[in-house]
PDB file of N, CA and C in Angstrom:
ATOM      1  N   UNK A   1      20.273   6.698  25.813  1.00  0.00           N
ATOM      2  CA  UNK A   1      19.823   5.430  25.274  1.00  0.00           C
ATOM      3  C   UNK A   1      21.026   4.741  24.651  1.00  0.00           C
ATOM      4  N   UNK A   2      21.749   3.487  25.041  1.00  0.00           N
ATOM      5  CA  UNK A   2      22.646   2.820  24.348  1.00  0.00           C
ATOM      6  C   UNK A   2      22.277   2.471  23.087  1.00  0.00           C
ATOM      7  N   UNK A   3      23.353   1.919  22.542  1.00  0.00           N
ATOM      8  CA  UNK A   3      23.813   2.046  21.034  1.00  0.00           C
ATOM      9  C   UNK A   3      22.737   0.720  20.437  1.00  0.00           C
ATOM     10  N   UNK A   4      22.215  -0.797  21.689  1.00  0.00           N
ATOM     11  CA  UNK A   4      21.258  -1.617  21.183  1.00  0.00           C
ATOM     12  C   UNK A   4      20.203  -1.098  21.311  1.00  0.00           C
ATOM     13  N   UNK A   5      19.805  -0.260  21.999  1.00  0.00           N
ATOM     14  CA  UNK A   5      18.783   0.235  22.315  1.00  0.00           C
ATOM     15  C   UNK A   5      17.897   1.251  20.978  1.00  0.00           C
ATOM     16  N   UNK A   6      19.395   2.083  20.517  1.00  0.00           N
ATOM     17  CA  UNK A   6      18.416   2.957  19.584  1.00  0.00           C
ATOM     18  C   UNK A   6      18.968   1.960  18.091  1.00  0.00           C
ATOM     19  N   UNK A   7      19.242   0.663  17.849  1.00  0.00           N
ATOM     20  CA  UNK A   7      19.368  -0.020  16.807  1.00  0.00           C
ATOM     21  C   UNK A   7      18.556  -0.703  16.632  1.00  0.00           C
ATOM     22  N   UNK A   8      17.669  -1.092  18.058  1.00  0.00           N
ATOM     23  CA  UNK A   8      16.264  -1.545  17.510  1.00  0.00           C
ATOM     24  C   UNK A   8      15.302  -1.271  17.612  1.00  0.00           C
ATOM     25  N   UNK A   9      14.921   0.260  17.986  1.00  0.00           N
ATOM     26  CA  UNK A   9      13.873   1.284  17.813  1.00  0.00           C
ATOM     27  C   UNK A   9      14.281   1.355  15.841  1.00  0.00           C
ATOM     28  N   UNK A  10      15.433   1.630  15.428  1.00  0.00           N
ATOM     29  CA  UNK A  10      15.889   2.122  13.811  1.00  0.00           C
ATOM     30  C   UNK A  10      15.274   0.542  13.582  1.00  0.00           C
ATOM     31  N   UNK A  11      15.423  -0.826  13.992  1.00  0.00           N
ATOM     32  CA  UNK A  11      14.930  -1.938  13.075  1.00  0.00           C
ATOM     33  C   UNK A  11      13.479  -1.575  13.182  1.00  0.00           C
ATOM     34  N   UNK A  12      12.417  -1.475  14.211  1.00  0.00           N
ATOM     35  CA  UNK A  12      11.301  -1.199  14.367  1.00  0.00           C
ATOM     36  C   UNK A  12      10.778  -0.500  13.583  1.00  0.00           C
ATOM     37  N   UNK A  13      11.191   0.861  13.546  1.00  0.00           N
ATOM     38  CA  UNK A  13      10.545   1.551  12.160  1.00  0.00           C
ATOM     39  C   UNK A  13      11.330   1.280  10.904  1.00  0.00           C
ATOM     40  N   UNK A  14      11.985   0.541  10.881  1.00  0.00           N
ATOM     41  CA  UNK A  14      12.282   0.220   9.302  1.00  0.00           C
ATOM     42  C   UNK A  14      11.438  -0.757   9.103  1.00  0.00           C
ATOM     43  N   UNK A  15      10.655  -1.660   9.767  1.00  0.00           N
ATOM     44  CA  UNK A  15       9.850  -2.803   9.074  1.00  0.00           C
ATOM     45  C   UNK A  15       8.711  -2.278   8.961  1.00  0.00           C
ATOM     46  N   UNK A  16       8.153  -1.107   9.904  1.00  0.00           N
ATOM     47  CA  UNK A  16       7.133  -0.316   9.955  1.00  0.00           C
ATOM     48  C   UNK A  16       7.080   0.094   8.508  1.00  0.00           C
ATOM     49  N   UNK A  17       7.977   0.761   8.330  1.00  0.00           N
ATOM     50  CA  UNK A  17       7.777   1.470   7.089  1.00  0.00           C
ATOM     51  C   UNK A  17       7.942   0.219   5.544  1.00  0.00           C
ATOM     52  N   UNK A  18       8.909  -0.391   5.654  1.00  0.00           N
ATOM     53  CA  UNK A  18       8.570  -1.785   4.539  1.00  0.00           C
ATOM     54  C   UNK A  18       6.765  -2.108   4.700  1.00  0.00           C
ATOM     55  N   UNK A  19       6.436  -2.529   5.742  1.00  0.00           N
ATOM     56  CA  UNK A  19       5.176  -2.543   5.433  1.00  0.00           C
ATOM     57  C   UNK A  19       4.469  -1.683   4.790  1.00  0.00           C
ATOM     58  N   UNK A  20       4.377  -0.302   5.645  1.00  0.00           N
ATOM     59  CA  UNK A  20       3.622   0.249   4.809  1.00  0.00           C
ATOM     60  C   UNK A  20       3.803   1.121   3.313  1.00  0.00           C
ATOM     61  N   UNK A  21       4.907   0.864   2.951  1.00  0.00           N
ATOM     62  CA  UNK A  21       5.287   0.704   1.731  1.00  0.00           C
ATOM     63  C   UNK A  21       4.730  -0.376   0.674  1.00  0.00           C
ATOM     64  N   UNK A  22       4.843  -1.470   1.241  1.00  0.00           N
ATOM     65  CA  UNK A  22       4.670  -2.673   0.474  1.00  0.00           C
ATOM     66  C   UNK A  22       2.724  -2.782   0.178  1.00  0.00           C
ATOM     67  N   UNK A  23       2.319  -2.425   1.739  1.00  0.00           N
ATOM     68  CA  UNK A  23       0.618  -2.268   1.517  1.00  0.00           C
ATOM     69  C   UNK A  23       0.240  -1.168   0.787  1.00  0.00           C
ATOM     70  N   UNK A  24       0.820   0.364   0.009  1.00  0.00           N
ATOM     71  CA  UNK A  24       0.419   1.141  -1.078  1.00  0.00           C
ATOM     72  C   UNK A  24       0.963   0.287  -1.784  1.00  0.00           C
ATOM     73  N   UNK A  25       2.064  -0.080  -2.197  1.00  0.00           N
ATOM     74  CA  UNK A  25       2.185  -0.830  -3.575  1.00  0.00           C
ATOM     75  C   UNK A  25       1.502  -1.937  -3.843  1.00  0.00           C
ATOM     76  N   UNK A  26       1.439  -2.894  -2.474  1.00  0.00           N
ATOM     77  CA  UNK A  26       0.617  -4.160  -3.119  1.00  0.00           C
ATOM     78  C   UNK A  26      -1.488  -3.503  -3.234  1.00  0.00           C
ATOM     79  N   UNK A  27      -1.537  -2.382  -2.695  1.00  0.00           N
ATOM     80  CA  UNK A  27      -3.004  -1.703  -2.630  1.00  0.00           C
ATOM     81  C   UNK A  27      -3.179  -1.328  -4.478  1.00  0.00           C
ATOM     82  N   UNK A  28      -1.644  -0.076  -4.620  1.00  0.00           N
ATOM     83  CA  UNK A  28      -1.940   0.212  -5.938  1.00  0.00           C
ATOM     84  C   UNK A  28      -1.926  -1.160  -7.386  1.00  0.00           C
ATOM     85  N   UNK A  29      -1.240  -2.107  -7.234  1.00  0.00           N
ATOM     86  CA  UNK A  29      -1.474  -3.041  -7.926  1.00  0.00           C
ATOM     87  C   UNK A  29      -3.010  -3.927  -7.775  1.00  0.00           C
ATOM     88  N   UNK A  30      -3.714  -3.843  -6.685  1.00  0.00           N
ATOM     89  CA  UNK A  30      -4.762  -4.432  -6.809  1.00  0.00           C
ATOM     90  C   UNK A  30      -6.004  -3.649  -7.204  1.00  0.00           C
ATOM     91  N   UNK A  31      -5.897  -2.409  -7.485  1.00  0.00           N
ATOM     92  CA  UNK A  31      -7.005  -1.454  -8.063  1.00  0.00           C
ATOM     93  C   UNK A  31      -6.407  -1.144  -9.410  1.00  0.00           C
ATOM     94  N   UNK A  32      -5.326  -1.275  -9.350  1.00  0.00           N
ATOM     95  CA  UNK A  32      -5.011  -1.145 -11.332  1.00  0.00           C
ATOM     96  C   UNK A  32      -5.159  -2.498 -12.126  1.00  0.00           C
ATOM     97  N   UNK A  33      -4.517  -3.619 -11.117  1.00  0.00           N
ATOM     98  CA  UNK A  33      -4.085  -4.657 -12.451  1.00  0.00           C
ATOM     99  C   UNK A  33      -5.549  -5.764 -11.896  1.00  0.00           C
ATOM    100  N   UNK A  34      -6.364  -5.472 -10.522  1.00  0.00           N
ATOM    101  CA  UNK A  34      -7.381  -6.547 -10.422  1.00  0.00           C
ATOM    102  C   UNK A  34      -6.887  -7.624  -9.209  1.00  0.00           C
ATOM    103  N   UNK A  35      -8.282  -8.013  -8.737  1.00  0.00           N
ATOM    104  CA  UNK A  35      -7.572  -8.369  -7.446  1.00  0.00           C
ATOM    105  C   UNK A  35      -7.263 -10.094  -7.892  1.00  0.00           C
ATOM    106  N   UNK A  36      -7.063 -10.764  -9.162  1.00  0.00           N
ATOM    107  CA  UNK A  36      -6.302 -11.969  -9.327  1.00  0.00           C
ATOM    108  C   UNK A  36      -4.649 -11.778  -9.482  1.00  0.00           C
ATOM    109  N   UNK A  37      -4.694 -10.940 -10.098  1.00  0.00           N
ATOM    110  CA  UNK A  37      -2.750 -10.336 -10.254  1.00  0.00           C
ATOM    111  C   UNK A  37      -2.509  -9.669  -8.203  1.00  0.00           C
ATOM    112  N   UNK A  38      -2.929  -8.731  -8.496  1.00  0.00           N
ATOM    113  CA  UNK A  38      -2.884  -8.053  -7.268  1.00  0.00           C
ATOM    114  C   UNK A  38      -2.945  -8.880  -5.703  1.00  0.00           C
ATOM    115  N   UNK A  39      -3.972  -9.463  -5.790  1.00  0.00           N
ATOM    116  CA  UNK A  39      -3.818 -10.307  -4.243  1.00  0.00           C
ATOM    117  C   UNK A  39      -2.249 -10.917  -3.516  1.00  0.00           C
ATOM    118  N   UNK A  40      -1.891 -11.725  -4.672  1.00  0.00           N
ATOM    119  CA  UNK A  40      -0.849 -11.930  -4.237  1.00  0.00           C
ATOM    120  C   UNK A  40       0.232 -10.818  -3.716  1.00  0.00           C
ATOM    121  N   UNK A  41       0.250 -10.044  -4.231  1.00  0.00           N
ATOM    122  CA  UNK A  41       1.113  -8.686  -3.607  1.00  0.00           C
ATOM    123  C   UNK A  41       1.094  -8.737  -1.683  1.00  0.00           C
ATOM    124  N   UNK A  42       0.029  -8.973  -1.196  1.00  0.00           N
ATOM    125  CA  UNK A  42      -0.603  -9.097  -0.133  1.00  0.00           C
ATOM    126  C   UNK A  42       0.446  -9.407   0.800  1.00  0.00           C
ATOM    127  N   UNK A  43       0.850 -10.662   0.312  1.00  0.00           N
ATOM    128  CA  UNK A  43       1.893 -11.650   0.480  1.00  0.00           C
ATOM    129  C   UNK A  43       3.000 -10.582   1.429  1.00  0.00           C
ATOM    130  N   UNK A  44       3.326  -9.515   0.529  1.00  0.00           N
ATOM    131  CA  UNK A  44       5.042  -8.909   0.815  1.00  0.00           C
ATOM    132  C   UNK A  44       4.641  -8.510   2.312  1.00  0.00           C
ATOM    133  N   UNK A  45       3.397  -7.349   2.705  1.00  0.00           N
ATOM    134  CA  UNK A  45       3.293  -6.608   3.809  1.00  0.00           C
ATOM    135  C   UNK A  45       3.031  -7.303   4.892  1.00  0.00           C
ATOM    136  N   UNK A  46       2.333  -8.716   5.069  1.00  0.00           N
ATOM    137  CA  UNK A  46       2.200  -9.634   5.908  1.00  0.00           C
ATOM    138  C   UNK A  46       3.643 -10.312   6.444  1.00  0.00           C
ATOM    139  N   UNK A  47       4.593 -10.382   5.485  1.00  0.00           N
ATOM    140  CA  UNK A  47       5.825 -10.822   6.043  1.00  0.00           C
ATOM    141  C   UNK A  47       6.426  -9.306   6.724  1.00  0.00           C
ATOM    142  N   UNK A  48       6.386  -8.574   6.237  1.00  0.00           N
ATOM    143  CA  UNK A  48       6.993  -7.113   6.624  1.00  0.00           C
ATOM    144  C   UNK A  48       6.322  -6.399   7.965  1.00  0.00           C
ATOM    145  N   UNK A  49       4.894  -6.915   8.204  1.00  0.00           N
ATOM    146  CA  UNK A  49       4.077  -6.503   9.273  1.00  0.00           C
ATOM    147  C   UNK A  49       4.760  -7.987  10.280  1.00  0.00           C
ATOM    148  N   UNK A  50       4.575  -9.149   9.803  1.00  0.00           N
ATOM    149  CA  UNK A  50       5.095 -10.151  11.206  1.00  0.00           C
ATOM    150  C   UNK A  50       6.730  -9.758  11.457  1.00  0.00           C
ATOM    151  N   UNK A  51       7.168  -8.976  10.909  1.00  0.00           N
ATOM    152  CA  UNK A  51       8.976  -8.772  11.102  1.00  0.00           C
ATOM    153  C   UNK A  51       8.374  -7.638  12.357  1.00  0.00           C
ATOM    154  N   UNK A  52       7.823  -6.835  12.068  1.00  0.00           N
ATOM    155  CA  UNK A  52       7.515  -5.240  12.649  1.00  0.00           C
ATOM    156  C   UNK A  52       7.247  -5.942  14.136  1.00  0.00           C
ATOM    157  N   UNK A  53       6.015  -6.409  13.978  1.00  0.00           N
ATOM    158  CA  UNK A  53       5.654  -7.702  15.851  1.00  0.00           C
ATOM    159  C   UNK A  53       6.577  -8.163  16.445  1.00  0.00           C
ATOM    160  N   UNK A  54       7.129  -8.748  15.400  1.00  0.00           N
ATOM    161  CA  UNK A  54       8.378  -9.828  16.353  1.00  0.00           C
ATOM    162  C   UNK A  54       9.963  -8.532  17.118  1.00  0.00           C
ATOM    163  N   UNK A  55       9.885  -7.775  15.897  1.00  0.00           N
ATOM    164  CA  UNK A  55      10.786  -6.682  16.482  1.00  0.00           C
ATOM    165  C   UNK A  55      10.158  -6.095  17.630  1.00  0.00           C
ATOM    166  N   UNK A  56       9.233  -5.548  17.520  1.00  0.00           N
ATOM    167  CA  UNK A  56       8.720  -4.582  18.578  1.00  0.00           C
ATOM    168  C   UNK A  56       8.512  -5.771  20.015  1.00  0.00           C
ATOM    169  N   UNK A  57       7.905  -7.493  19.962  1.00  0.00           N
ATOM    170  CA  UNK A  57       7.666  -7.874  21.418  1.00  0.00           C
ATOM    171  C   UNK A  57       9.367  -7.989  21.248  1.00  0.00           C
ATOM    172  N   UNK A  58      10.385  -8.133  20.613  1.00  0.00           N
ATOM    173  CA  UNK A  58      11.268  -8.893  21.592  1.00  0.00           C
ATOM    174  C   UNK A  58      12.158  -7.617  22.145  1.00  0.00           C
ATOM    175  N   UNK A  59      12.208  -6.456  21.531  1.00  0.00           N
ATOM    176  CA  UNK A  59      13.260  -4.766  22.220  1.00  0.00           C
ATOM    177  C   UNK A  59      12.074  -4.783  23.622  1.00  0.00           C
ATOM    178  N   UNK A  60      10.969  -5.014  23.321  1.00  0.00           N
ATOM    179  CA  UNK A  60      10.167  -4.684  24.662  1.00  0.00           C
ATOM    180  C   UNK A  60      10.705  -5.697  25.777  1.00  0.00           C
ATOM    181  N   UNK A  61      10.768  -6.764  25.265  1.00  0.00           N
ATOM    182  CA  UNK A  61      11.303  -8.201  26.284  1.00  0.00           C
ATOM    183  C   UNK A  61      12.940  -7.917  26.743  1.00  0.00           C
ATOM    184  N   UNK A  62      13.695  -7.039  25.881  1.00  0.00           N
ATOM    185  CA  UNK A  62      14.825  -7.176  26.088  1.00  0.00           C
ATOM    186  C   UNK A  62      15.194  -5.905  27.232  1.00  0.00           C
ATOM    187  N   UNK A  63      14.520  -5.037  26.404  1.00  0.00           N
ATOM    188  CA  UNK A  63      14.570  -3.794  27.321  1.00  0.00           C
ATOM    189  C   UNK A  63      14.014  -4.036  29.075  1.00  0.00           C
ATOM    190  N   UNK A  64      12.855  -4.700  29.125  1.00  0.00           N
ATOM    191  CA  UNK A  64      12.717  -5.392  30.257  1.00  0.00           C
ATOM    192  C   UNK A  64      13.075  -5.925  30.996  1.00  0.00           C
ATOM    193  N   UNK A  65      14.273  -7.140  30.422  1.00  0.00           N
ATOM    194  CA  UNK A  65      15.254  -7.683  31.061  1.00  0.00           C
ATOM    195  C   UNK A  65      16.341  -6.627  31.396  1.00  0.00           C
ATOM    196  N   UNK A  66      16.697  -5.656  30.704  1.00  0.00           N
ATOM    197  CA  UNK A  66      18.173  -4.565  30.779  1.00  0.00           C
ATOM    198  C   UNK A  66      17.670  -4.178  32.346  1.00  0.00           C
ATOM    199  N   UNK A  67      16.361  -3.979  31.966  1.00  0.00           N
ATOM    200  CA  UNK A  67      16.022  -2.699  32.922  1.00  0.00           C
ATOM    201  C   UNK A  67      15.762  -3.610  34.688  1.00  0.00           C
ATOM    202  N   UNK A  68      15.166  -4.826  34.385  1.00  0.00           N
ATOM    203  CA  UNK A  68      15.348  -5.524  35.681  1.00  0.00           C
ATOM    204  C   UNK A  68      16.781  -5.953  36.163  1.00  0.00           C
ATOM    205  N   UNK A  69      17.520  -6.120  35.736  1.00  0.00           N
ATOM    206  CA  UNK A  69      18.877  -6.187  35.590  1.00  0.00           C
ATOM    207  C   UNK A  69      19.690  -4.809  36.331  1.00  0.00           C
ATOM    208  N   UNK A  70      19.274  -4.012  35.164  1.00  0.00           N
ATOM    209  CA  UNK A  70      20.109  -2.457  36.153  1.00  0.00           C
ATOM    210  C   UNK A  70      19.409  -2.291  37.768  1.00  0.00           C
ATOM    211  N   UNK A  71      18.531  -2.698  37.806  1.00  0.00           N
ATOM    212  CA  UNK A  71      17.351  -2.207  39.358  1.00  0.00           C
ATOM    213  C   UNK A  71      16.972  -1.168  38.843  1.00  0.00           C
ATOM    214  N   UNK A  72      16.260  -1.165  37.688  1.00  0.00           N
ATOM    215  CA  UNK A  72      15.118   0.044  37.590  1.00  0.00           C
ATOM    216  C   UNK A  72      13.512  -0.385  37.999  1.00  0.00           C
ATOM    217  N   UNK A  73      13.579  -1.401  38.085  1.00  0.00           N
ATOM    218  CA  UNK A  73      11.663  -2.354  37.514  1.00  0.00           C
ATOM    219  C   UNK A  73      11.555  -2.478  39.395  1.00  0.00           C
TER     220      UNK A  73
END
């Protein structure tokens, strides 16, 4: 696997995991502090989950192109 290849499998699960990082923390703030403080927390994992999408369609789009490109497809 080339060197872009496994740099954006490593971006993929790094936003993976920001999310689900950010959804226990913004979860544990909305059962301790109430869901008027807390909701907003919401906010962080929704940007961290649309990073995770956009990473994962475009390595799929790119890898697609590599691979029609080499004559694998």
């Amino acid at each position: 696997m080339g060197t872009l290849r496994r740099l954006s499998h490593f971006m993929e699960h790094f936003w993976l995991a920001v999310t689900i990082g950010t959804l226990v923390a913004a979860l544990w703030v909305i059962f301790t502090d109430g869901w008027e403080i807390g909701g907003q927390w919401l906010f962080l994992p929704g940007i961290a989950g649309a990073m995770f999408f956009f990473r994962r369609i475009t390595r799929r789009k790119l890898e697609a192109m590599e691979d029609r490109q080499r004559g694998k497809a």
